[in-house]
PDB file of N, CA and C in Angstrom:
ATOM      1  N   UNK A   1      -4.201   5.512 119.452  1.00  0.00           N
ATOM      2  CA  UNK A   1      -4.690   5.036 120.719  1.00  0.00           C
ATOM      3  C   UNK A   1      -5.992   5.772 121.054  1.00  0.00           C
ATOM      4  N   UNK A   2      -7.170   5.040 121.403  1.00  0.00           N
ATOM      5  CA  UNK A   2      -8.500   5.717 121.578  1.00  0.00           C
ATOM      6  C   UNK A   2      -8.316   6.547 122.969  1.00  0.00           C
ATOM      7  N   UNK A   3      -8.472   7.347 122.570  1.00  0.00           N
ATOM      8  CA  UNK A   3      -9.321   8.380 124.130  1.00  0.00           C
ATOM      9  C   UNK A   3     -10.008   7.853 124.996  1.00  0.00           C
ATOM     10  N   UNK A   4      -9.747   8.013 126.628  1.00  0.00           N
ATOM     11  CA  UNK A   4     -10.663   7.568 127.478  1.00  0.00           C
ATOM     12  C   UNK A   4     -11.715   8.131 127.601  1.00  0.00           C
ATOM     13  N   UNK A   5     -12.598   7.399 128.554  1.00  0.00           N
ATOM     14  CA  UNK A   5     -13.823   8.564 128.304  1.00  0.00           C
ATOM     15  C   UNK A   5     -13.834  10.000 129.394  1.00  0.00           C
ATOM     16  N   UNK A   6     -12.683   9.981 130.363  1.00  0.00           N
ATOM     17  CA  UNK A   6     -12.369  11.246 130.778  1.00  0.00           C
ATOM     18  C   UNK A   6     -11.612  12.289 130.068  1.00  0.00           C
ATOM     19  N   UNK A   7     -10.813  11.041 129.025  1.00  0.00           N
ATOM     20  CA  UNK A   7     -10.218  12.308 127.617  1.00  0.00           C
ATOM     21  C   UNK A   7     -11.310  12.857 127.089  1.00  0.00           C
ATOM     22  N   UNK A   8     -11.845  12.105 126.555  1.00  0.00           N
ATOM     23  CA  UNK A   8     -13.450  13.190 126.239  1.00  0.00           C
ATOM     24  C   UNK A   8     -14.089  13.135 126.036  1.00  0.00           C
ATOM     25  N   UNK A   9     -14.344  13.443 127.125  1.00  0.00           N
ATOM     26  CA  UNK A   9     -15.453  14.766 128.467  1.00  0.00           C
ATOM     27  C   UNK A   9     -14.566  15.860 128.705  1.00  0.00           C
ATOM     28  N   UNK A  10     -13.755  15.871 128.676  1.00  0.00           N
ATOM     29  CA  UNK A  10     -12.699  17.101 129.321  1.00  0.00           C
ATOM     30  C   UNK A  10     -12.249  17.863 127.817  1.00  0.00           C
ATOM     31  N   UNK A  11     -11.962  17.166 126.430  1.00  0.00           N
ATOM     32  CA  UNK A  11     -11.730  17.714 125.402  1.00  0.00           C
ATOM     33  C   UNK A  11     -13.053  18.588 125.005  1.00  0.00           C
ATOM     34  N   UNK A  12     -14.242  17.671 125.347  1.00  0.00           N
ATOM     35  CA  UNK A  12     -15.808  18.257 124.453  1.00  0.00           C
ATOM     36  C   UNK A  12     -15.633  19.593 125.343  1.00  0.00           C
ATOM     37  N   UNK A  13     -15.377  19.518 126.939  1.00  0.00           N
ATOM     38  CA  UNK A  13     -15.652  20.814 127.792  1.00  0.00           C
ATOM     39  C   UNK A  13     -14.787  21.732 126.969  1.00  0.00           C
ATOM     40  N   UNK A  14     -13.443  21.667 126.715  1.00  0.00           N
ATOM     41  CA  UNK A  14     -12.917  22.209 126.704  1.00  0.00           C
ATOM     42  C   UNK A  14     -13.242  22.909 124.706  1.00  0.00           C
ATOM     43  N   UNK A  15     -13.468  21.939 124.405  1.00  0.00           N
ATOM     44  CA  UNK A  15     -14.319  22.366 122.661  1.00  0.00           C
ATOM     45  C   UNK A  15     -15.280  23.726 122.869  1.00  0.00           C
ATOM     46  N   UNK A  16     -16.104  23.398 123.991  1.00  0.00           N
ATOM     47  CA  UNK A  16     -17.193  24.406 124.160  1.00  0.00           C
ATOM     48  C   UNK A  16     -16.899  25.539 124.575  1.00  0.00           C
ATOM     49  N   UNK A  17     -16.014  25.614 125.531  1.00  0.00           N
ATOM     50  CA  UNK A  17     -14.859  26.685 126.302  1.00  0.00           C
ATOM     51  C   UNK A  17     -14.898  27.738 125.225  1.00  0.00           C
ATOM     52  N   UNK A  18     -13.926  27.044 124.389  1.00  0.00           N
ATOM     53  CA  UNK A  18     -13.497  27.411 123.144  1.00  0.00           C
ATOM     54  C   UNK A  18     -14.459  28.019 121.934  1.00  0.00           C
ATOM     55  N   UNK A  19     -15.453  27.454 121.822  1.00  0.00           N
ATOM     56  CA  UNK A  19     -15.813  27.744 120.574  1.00  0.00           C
ATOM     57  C   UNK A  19     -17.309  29.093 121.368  1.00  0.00           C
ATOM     58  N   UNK A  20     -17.336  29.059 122.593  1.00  0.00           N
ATOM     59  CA  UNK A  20     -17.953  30.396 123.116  1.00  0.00           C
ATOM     60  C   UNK A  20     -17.154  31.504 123.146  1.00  0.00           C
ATOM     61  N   UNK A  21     -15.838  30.972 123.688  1.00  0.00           N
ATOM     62  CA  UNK A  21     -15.025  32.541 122.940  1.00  0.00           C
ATOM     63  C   UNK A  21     -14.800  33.199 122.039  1.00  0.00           C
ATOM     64  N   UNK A  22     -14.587  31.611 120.883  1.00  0.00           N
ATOM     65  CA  UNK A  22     -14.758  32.264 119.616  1.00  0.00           C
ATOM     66  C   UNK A  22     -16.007  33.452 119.338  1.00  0.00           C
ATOM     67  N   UNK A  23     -16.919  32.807 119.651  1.00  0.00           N
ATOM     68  CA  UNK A  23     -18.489  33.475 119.193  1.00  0.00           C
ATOM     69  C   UNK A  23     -18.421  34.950 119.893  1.00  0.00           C
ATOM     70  N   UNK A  24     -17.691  34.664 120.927  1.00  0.00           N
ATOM     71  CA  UNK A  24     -17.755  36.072 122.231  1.00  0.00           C
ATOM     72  C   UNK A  24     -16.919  36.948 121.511  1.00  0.00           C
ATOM     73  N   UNK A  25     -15.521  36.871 120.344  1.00  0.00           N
ATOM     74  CA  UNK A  25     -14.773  37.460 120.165  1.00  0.00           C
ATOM     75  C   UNK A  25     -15.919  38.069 118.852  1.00  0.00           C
ATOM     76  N   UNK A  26     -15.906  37.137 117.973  1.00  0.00           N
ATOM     77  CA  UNK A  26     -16.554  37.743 116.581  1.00  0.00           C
ATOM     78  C   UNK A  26     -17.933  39.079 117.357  1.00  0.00           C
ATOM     79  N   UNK A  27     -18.208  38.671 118.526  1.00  0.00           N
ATOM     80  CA  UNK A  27     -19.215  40.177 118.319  1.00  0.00           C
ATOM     81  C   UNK A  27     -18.615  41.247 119.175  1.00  0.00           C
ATOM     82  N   UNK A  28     -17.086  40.997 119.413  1.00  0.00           N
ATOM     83  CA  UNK A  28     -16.352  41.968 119.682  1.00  0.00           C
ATOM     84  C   UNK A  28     -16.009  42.624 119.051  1.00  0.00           C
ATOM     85  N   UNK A  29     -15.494  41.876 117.715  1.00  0.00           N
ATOM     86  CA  UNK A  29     -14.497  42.328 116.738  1.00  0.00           C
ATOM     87  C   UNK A  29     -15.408  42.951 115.924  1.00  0.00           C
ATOM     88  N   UNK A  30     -16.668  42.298 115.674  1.00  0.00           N
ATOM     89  CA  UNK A  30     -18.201  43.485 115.241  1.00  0.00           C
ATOM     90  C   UNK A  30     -18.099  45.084 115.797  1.00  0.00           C
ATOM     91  N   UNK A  31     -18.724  44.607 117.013  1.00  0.00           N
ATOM     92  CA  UNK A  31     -18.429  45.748 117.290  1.00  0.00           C
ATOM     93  C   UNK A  31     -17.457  47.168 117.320  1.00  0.00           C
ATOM     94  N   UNK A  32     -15.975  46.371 117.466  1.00  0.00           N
ATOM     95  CA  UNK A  32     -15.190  47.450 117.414  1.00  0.00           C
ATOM     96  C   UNK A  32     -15.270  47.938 116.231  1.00  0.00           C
ATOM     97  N   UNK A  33     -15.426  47.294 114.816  1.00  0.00           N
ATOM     98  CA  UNK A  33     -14.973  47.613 113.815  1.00  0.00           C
ATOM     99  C   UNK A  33     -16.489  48.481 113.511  1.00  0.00           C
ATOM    100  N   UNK A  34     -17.383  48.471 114.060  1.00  0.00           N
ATOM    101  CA  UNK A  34     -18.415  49.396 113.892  1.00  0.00           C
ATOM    102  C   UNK A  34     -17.971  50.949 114.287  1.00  0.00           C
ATOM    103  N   UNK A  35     -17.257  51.209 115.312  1.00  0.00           N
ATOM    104  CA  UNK A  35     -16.789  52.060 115.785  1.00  0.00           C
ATOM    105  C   UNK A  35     -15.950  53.328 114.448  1.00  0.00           C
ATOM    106  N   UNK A  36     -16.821  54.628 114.641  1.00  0.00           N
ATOM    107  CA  UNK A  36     -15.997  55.318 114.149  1.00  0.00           C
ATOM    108  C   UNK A  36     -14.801  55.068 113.757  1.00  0.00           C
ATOM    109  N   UNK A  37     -14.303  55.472 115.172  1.00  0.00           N
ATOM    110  CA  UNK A  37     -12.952  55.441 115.362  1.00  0.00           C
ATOM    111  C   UNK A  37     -12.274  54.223 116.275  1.00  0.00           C
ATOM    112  N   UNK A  38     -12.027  52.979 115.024  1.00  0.00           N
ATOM    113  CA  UNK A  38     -12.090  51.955 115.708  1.00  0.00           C
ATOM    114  C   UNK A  38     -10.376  51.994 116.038  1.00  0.00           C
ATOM    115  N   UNK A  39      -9.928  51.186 117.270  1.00  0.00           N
ATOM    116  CA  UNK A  39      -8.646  51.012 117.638  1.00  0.00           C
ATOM    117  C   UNK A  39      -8.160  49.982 117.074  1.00  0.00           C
ATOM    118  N   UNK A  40      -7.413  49.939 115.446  1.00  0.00           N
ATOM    119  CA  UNK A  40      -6.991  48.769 114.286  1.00  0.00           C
ATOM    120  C   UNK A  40      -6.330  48.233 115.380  1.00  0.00           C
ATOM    121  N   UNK A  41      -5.322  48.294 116.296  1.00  0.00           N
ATOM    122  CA  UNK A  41      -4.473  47.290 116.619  1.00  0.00           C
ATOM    123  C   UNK A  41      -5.185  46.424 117.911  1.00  0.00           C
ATOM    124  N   UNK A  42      -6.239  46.622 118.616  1.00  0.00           N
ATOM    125  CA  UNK A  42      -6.726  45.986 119.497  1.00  0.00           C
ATOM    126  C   UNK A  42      -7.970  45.285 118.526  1.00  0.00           C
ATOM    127  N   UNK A  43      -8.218  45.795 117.642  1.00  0.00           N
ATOM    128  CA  UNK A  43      -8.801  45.065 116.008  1.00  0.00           C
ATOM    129  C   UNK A  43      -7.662  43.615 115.947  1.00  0.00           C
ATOM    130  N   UNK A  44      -6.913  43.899 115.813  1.00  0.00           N
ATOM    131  CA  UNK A  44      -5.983  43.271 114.883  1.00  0.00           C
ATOM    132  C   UNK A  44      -5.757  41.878 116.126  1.00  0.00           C
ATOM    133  N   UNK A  45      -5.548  42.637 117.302  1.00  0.00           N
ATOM    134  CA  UNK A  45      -5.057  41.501 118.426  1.00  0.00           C
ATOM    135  C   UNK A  45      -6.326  40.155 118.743  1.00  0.00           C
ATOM    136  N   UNK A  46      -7.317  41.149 118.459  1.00  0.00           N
ATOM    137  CA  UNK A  46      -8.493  40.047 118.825  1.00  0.00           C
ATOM    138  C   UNK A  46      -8.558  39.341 117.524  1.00  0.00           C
ATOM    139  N   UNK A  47      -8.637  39.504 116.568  1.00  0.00           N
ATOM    140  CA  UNK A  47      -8.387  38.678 115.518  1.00  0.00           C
ATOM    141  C   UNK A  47      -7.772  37.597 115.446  1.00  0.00           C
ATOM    142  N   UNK A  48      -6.190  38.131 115.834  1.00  0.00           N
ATOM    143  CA  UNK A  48      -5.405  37.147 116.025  1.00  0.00           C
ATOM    144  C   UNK A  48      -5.656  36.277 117.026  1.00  0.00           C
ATOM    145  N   UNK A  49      -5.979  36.703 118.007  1.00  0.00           N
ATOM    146  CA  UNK A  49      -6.933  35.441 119.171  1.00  0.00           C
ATOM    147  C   UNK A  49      -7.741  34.753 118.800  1.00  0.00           C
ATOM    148  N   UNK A  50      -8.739  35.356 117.867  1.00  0.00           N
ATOM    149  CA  UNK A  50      -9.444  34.124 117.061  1.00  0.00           C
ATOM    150  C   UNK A  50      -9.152  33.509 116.135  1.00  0.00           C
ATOM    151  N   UNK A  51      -7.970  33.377 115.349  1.00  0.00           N
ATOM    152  CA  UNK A  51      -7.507  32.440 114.762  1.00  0.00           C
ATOM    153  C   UNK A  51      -6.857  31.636 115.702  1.00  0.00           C
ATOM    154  N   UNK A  52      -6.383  32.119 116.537  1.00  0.00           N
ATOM    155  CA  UNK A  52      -5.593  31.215 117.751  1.00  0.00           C
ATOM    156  C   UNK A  52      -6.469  29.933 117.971  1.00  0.00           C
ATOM    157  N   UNK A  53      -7.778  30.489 118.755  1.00  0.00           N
ATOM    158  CA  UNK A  53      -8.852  29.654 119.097  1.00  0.00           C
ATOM    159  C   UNK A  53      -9.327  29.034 118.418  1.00  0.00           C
ATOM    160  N   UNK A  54      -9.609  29.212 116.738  1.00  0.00           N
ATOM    161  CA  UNK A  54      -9.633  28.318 115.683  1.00  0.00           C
ATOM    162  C   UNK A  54      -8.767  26.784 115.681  1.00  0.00           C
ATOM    163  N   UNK A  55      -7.299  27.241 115.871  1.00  0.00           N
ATOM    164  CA  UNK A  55      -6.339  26.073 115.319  1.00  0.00           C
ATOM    165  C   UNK A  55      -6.691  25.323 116.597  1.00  0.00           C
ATOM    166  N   UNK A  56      -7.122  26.012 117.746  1.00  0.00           N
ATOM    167  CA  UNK A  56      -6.944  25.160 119.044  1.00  0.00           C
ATOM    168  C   UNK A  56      -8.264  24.419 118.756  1.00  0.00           C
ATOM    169  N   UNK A  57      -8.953  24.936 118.424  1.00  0.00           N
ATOM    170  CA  UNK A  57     -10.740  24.231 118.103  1.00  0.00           C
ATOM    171  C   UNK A  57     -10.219  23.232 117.015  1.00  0.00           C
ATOM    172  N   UNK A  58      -9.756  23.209 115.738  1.00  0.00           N
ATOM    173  CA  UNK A  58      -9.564  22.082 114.994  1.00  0.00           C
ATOM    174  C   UNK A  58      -8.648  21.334 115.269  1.00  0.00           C
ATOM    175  N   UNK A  59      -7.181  21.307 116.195  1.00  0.00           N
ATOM    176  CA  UNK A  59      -6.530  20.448 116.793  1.00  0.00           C
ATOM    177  C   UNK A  59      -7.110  19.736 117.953  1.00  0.00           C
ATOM    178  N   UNK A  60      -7.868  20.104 118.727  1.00  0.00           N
ATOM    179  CA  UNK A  60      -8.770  18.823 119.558  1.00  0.00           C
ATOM    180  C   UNK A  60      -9.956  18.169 118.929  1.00  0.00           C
ATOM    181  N   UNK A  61     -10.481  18.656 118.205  1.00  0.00           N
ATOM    182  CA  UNK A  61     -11.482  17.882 117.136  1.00  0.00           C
ATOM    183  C   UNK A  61     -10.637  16.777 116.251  1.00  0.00           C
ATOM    184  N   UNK A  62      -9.698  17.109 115.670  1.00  0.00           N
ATOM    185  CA  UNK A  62      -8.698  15.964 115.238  1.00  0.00           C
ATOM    186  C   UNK A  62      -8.215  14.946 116.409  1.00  0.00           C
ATOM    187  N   UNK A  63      -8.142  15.462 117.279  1.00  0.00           N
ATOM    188  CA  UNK A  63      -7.692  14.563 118.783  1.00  0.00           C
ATOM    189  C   UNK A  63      -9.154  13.520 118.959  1.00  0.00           C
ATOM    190  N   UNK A  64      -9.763  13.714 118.983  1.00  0.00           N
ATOM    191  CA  UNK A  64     -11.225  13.258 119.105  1.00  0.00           C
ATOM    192  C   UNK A  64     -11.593  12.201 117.956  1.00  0.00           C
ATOM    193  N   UNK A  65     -11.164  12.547 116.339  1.00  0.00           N
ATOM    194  CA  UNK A  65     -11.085  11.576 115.411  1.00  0.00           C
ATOM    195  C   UNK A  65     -10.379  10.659 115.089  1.00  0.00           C
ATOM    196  N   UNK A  66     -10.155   9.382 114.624  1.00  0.00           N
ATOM    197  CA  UNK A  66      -9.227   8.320 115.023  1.00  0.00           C
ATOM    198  C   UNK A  66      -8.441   8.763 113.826  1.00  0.00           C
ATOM    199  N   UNK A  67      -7.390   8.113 113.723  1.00  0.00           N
ATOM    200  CA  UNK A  67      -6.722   8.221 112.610  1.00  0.00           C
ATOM    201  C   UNK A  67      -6.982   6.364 111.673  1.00  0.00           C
ATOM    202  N   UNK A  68      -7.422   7.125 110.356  1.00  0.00           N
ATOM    203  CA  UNK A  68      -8.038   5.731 109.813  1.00  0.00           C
ATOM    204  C   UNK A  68      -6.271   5.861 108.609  1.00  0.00           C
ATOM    205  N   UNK A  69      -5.816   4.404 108.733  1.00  0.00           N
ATOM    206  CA  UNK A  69      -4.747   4.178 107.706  1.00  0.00           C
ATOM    207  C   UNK A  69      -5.649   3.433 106.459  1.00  0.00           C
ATOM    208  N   UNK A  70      -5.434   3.731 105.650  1.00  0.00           N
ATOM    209  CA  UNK A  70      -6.123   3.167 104.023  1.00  0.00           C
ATOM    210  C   UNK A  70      -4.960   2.450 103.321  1.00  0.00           C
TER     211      UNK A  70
END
């Protein structure tokens, strides 16, 4: 079933949401890991947030593509 066009507009917002955090996390996770004495498990947590934000970034991009049957 196609998306309305308030489905997306509200998915693209929410794409962008998303894929600025991503970007916001990677120069977190830069940074910490620059750190001497970096804190591995607040390492480790933001990581895992950005894979989070990943699957959530490629599950509305699939929402957005039709499904073609062959």
């Amino acid at each position: 079933m196609p998306l309305t066009e308030d489905e997306e507009r509200d998915i693209s917002l929410e794409l962008e949401r998303l894929r600025q955090e991503h970007r916001d996390l990677d120069t977190a996770i830069d940074a910490l890991a620059a750190l001497v004495v970096a804190d591995r498990l607040q390492l480790q947590r933001l990581k895992k947030r950005k894979l989070a934000l990943r699957d959530r970034i490629s599950y509305l991009e699939d929402m957005r593509t039709p499904d073609i049957i062959a």
